[in-house]
N, C-alpha and C. Protein backbone atom coordinates (compact mmCIF):
# COMPACT_ATOMS: atom_id res chain seq x y z
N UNK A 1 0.85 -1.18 0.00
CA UNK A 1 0.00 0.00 0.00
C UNK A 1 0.89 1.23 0.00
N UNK A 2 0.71 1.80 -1.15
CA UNK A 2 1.40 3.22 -1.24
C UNK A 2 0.94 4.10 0.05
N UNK A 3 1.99 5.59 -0.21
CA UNK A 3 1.31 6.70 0.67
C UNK A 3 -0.04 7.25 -0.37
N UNK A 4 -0.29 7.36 -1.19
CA UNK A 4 -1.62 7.63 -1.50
C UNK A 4 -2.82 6.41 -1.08
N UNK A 5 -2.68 5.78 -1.38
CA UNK A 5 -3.61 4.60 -0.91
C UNK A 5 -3.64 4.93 0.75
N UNK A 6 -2.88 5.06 1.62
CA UNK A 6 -2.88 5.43 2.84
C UNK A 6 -3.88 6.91 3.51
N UNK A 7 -3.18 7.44 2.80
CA UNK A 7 -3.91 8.95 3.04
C UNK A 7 -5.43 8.37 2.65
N UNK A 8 -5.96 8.07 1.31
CA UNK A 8 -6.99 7.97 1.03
C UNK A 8 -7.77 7.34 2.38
N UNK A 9 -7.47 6.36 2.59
CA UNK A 9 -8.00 5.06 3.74
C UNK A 9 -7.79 6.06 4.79
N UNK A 10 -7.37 6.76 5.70
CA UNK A 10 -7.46 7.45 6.48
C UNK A 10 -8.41 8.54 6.48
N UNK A 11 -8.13 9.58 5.08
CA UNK A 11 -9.29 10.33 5.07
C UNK A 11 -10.65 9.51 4.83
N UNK A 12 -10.81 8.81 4.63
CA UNK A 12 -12.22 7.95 4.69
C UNK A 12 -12.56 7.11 5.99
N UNK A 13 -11.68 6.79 6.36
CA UNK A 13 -12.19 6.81 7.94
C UNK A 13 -12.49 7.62 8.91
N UNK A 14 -11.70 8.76 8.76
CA UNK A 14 -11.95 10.04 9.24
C UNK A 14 -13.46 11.03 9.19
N UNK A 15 -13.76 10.51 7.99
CA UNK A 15 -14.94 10.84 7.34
C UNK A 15 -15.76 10.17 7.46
N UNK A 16 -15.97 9.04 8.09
CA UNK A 16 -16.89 7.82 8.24
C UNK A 16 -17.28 7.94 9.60
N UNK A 17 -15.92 8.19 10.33
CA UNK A 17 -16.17 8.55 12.25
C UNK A 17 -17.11 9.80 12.17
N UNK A 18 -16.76 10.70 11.67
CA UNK A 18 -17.29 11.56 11.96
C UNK A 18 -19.09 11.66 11.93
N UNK A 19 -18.81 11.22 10.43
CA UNK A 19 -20.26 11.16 10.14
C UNK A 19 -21.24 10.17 11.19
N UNK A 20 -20.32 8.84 11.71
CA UNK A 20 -21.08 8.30 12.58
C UNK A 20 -21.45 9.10 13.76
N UNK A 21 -20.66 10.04 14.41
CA UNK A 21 -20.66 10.81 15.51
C UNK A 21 -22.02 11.90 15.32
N UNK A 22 -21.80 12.42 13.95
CA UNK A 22 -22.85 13.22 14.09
C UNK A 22 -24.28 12.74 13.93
N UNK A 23 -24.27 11.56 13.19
CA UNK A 23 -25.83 10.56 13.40
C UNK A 23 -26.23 10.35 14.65
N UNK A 24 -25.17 9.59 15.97
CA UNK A 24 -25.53 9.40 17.17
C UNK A 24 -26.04 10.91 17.53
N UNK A 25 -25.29 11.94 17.29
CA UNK A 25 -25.82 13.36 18.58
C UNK A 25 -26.76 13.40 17.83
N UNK A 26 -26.67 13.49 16.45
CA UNK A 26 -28.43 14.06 16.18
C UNK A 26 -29.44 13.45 15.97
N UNK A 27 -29.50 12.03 15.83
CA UNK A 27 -30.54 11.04 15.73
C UNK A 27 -31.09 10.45 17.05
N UNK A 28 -29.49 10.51 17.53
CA UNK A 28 -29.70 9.95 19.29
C UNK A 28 -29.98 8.22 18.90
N UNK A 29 -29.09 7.76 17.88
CA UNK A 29 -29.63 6.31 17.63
C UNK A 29 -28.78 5.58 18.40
N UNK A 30 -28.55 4.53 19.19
CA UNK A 30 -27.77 3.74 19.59
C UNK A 30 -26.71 2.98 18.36
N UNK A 31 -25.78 2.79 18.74
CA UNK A 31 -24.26 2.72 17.90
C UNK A 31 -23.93 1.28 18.20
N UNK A 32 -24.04 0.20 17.50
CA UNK A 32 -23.51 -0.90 17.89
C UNK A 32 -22.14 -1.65 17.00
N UNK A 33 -21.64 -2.10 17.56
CA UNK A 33 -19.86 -2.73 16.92
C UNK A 33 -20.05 -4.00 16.83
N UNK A 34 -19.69 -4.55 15.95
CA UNK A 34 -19.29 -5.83 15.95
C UNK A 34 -18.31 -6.12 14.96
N UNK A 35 -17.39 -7.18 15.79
CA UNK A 35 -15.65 -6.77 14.74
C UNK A 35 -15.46 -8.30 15.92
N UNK A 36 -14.47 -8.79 14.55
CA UNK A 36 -14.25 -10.19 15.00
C UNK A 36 -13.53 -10.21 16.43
N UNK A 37 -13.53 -11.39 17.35
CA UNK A 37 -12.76 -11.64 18.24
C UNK A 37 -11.61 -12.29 18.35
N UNK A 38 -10.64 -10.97 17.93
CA UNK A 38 -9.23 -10.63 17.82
C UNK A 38 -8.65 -9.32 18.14
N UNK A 39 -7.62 -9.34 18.37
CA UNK A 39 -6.79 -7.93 18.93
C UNK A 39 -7.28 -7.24 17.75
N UNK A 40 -7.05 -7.04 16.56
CA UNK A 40 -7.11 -6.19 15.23
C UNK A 40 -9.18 -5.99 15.56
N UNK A 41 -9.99 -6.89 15.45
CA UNK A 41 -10.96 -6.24 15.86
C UNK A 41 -10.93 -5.47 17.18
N UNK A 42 -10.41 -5.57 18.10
CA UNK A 42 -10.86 -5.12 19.44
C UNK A 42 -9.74 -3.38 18.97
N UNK A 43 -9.02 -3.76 18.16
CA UNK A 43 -8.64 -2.41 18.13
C UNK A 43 -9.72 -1.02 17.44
N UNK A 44 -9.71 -1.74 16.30
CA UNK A 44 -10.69 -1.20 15.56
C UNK A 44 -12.17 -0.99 16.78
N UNK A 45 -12.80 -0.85 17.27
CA UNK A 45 -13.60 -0.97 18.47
C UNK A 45 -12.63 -0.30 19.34
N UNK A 46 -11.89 -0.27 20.07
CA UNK A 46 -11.03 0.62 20.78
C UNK A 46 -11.21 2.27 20.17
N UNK A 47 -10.54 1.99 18.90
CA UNK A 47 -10.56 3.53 17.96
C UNK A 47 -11.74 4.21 18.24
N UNK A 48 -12.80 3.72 17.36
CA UNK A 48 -14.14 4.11 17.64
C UNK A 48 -14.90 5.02 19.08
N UNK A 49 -14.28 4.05 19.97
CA UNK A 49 -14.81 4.58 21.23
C UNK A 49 -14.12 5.58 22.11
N UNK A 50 -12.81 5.62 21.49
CA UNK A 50 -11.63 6.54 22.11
C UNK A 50 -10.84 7.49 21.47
N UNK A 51 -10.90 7.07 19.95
CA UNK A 51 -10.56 8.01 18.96
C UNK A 51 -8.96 7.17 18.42
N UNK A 52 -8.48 7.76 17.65
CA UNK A 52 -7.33 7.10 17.02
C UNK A 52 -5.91 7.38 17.57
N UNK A 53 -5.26 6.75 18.29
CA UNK A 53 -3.86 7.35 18.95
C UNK A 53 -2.83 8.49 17.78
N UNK A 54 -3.08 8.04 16.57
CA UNK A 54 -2.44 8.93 15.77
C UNK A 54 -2.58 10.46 15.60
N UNK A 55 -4.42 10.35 15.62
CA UNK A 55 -5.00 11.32 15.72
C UNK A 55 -5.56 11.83 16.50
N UNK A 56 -4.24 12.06 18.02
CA UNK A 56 -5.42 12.45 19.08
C UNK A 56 -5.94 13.94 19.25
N UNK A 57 -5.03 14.80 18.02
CA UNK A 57 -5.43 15.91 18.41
C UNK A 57 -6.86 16.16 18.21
N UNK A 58 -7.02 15.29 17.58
CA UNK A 58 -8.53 15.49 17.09
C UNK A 58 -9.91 14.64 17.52
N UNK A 59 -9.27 13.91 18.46
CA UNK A 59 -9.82 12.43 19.26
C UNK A 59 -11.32 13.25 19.25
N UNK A 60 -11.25 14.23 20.01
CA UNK A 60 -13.06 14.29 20.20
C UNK A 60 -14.12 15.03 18.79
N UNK A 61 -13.26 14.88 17.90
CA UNK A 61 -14.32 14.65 16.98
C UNK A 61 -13.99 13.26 15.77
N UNK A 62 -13.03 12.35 16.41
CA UNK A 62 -12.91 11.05 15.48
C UNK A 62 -13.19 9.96 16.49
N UNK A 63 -14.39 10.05 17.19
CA UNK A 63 -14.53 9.33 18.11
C UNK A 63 -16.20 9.06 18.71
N UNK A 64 -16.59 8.02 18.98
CA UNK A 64 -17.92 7.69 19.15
C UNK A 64 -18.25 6.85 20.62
N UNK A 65 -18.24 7.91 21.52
CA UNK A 65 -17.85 7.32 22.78
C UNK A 65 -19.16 6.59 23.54
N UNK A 66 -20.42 6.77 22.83
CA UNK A 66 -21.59 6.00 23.20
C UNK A 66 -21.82 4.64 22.62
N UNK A 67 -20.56 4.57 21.38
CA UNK A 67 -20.52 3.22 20.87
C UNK A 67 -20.53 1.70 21.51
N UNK A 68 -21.30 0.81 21.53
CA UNK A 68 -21.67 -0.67 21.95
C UNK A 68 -21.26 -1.68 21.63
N UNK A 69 -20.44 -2.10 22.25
CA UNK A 69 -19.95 -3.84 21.88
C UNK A 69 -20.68 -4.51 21.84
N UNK A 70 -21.47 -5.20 20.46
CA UNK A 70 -22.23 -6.19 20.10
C UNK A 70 -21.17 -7.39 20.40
N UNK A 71 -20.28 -7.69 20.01
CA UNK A 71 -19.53 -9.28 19.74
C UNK A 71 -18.51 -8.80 19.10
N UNK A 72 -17.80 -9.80 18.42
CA UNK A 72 -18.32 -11.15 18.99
C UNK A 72 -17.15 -11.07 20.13
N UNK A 73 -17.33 -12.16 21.33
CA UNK A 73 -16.90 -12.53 22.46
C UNK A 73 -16.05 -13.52 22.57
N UNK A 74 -15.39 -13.51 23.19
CA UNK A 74 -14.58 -14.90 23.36
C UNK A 74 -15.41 -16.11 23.70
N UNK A 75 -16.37 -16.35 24.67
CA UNK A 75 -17.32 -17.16 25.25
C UNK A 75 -18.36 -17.49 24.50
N UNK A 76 -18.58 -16.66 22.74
CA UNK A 76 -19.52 -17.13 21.81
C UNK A 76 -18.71 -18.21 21.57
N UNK A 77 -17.85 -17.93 21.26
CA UNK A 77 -17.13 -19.16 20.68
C UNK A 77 -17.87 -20.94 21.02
N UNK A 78 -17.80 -20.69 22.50
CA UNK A 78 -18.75 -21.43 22.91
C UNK A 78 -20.43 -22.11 23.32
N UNK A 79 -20.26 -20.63 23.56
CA UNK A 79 -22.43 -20.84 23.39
C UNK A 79 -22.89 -20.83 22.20
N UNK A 80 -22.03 -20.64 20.86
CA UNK A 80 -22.79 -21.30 19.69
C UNK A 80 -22.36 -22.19 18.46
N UNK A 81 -21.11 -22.66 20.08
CA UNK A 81 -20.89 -23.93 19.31
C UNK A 81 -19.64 -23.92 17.63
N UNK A 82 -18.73 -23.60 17.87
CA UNK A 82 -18.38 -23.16 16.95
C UNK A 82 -17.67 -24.33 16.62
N UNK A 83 -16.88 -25.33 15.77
CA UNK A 83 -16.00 -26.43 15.35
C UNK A 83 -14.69 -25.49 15.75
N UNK A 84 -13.95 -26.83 16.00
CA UNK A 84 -12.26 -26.06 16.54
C UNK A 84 -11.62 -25.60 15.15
N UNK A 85 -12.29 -26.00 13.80
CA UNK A 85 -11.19 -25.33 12.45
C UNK A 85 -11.90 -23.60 12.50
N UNK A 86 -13.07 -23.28 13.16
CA UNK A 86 -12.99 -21.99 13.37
C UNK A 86 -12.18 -21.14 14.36
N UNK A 87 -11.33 -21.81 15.02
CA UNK A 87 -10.78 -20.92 16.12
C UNK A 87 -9.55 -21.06 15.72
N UNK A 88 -8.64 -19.91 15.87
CA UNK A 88 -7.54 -19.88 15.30
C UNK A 88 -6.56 -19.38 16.98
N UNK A 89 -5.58 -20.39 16.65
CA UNK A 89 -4.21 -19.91 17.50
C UNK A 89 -3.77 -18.54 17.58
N UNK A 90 -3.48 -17.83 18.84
CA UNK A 90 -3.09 -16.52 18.80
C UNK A 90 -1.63 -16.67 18.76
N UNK A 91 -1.23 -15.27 17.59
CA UNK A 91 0.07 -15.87 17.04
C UNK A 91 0.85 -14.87 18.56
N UNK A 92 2.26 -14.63 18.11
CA UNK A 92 2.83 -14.77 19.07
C UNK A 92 3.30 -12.52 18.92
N UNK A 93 2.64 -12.66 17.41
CA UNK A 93 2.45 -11.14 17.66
C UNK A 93 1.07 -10.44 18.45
N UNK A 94 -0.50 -11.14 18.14
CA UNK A 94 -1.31 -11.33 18.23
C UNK A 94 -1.10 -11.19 20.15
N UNK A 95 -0.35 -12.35 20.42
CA UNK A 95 -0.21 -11.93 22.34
C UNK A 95 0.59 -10.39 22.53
N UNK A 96 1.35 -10.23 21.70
CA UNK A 96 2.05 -9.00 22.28
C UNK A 96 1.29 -7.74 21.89
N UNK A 97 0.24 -7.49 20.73
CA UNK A 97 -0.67 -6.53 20.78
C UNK A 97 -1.51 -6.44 22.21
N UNK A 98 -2.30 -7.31 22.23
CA UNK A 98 -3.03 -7.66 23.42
C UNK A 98 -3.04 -7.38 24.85
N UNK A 99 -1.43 -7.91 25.40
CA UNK A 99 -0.74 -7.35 25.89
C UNK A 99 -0.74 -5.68 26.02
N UNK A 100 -0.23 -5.06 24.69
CA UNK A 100 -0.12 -3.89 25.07
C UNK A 100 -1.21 -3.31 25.04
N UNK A 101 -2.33 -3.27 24.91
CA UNK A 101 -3.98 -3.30 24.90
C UNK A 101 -4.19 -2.69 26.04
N UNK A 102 -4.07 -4.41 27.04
CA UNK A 102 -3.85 -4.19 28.20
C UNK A 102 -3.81 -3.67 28.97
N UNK A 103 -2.58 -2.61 28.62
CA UNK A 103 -1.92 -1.37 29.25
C UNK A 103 -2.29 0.25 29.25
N UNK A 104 -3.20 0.15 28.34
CA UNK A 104 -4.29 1.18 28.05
C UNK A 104 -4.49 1.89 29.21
N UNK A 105 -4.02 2.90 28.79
CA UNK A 105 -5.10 3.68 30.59
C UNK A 105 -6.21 3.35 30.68
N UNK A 106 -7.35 3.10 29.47
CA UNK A 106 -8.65 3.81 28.96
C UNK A 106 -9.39 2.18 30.40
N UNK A 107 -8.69 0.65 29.70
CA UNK A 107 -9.25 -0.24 29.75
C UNK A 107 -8.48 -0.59 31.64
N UNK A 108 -7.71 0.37 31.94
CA UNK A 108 -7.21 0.26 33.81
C UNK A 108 -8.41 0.83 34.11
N UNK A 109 -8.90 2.33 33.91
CA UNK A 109 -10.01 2.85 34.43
C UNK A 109 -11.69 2.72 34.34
N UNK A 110 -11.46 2.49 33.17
CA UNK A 110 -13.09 2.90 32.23
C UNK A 110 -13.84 1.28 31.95
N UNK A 111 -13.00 0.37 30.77
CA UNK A 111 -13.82 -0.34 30.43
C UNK A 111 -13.38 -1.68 31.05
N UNK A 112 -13.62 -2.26 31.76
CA UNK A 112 -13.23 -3.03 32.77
C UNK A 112 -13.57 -4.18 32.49
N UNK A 113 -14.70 -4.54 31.53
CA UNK A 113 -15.19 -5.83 31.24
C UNK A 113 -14.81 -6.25 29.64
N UNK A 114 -13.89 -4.69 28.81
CA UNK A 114 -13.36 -4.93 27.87
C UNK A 114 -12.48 -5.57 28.14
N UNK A 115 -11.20 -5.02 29.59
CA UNK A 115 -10.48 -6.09 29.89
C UNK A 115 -10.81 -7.32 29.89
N UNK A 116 -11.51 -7.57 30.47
CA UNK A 116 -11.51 -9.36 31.05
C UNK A 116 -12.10 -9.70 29.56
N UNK A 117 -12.50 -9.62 29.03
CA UNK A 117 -12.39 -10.22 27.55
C UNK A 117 -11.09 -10.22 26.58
N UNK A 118 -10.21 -9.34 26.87
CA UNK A 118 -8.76 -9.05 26.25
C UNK A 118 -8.24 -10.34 27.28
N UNK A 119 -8.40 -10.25 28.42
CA UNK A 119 -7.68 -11.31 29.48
C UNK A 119 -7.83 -13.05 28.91
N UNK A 120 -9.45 -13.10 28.61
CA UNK A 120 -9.65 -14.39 28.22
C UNK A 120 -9.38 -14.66 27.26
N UNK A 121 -9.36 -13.86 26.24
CA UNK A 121 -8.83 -14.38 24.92
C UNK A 121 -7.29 -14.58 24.80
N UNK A 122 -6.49 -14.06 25.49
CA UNK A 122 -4.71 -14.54 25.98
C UNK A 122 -5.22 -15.86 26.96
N UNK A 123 -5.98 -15.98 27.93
CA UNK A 123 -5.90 -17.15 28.61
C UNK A 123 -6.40 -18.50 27.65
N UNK A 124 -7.32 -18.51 27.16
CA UNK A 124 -7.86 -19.04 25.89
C UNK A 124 -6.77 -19.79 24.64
N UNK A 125 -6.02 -18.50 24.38
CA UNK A 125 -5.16 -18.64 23.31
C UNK A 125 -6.08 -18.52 21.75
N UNK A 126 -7.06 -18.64 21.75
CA UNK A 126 -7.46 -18.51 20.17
C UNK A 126 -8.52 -17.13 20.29
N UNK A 127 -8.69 -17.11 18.58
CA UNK A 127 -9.17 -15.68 18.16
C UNK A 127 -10.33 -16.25 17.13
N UNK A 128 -11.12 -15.72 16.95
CA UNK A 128 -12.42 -16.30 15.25
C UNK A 128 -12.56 -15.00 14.87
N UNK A 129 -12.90 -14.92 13.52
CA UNK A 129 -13.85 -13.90 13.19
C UNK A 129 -15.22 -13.96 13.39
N UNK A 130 -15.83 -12.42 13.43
CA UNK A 130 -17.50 -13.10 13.38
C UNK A 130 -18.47 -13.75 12.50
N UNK A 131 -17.70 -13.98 11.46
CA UNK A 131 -18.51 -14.96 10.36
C UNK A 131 -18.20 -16.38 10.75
N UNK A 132 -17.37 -16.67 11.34
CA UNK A 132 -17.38 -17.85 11.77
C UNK A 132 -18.72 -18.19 12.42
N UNK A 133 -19.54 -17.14 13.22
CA UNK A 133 -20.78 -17.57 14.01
C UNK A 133 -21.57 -18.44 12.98
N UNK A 134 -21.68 -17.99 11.76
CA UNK A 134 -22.48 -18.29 10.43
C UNK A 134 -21.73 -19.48 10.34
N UNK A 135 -21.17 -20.59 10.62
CA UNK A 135 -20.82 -21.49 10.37
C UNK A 135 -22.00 -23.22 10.14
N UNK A 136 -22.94 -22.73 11.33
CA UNK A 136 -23.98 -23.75 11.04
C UNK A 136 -25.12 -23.05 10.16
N UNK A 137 -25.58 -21.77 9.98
CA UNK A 137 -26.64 -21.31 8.65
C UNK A 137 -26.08 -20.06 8.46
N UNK A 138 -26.60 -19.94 7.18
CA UNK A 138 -25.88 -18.92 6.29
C UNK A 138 -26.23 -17.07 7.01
N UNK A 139 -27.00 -17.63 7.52
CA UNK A 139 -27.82 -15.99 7.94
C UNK A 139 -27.77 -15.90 9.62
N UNK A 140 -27.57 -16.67 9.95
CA UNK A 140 -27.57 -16.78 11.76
C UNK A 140 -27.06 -15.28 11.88
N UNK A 141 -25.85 -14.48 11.80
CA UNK A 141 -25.84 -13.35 12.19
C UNK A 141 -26.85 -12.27 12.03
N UNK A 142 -27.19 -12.35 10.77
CA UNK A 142 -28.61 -11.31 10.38
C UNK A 142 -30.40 -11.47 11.37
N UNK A 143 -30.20 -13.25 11.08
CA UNK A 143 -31.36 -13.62 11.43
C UNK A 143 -31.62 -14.17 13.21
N UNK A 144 -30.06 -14.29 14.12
CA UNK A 144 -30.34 -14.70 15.13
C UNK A 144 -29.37 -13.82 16.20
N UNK A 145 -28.04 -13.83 15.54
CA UNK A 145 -27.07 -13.50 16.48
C UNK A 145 -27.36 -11.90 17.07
N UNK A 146 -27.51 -11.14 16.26
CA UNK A 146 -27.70 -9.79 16.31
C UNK A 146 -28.69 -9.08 17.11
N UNK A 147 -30.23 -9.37 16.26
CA UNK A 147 -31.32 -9.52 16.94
C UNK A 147 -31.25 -10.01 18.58
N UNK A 148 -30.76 -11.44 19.13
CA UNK A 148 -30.90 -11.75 20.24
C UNK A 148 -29.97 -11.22 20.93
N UNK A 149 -28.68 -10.29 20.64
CA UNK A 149 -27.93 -9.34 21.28
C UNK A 149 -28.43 -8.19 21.56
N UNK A 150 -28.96 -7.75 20.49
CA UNK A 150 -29.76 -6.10 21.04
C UNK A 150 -31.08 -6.30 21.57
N UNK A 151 -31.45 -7.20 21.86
CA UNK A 151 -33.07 -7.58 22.17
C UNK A 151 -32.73 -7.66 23.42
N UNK A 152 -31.41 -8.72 23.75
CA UNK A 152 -31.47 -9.55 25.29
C UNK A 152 -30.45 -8.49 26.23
N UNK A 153 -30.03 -7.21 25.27
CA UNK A 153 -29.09 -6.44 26.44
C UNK A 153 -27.75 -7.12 26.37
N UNK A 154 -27.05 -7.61 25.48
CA UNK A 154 -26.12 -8.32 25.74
C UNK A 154 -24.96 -7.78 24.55
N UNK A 155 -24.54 -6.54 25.38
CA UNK A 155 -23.70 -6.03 25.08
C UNK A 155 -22.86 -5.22 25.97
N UNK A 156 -21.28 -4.75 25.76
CA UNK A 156 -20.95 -3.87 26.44
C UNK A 156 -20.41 -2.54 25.90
């Protein structure tokens, strides 16, 4: 990826936060995330809710701090049953992101149950994406997973 390809992908994320930010203040709609369960999702979800370390001068307007952790979880893995060729080994960079995750001021003070999901997925050792949930029907995320997350409160 060139520096133009870069810039581009940045200004379009930039432009995407924002616009999400200004839907939540002015719609007042609830904001929900879902990004696979892995460090690279939980970052992406980190950003969102805290703004981008690159860009902190600008954190409080690249940032969506009412945003909701839908999933996926480390513990879906298990309540829906997933086959072990969906779970993948955390590589040995994968622990050292995590790790430094970890160390976050945001997740010492604030999100406390983001930790213990960063915790279990190093105790665990494996990571899925969330299409893996779709592993027994094609639509389970559209038609079950989602729905029974925002219905049952089961988010953080």
């Amino acid at each position: 990826m060139g520096l133009r390809e870069i810039s581009i992908t940045c200004t379009l994320l930039c432009f995407q936060t924002r616009f999400l930010g200004l839907l939540v203040d002015t719609l007042r709609l609830p904001t929900y995330c879902l990004v696979d369960s892995d460090p690279c999702g939980f970052d992406i979800l980190y950003t969102y809710r805290f703004g981008s370390m690159q860009m902190a001068y600008d954190a409080k307007l690249l940032r969506v701090p009412e945003i909701l952790w839908l999933g996926a979880f480390v513990l879906d893995s298990e309540k829906y049953r997933l086959p072990q060729q969906c779970l993948i080994p955390l590589t040995a960079e994968d622990k050292r992101k995590t790790e430094a995750m970890l160390r976050r001021c945001y997740l010492q003070r604030e999100e406390l149950e983001w930790r213990l999901e960063l915790q279990l997925m190093l105790e665990r050792g494996v990571k899925f994406e969330f299409e893996a949930l779709s592993v027994h029907e094609l639509n389970f995320l559209s038609a079950v997973y989602i729905p029974s997350k925002i219905q049952g409160g089961v988010y953080i």
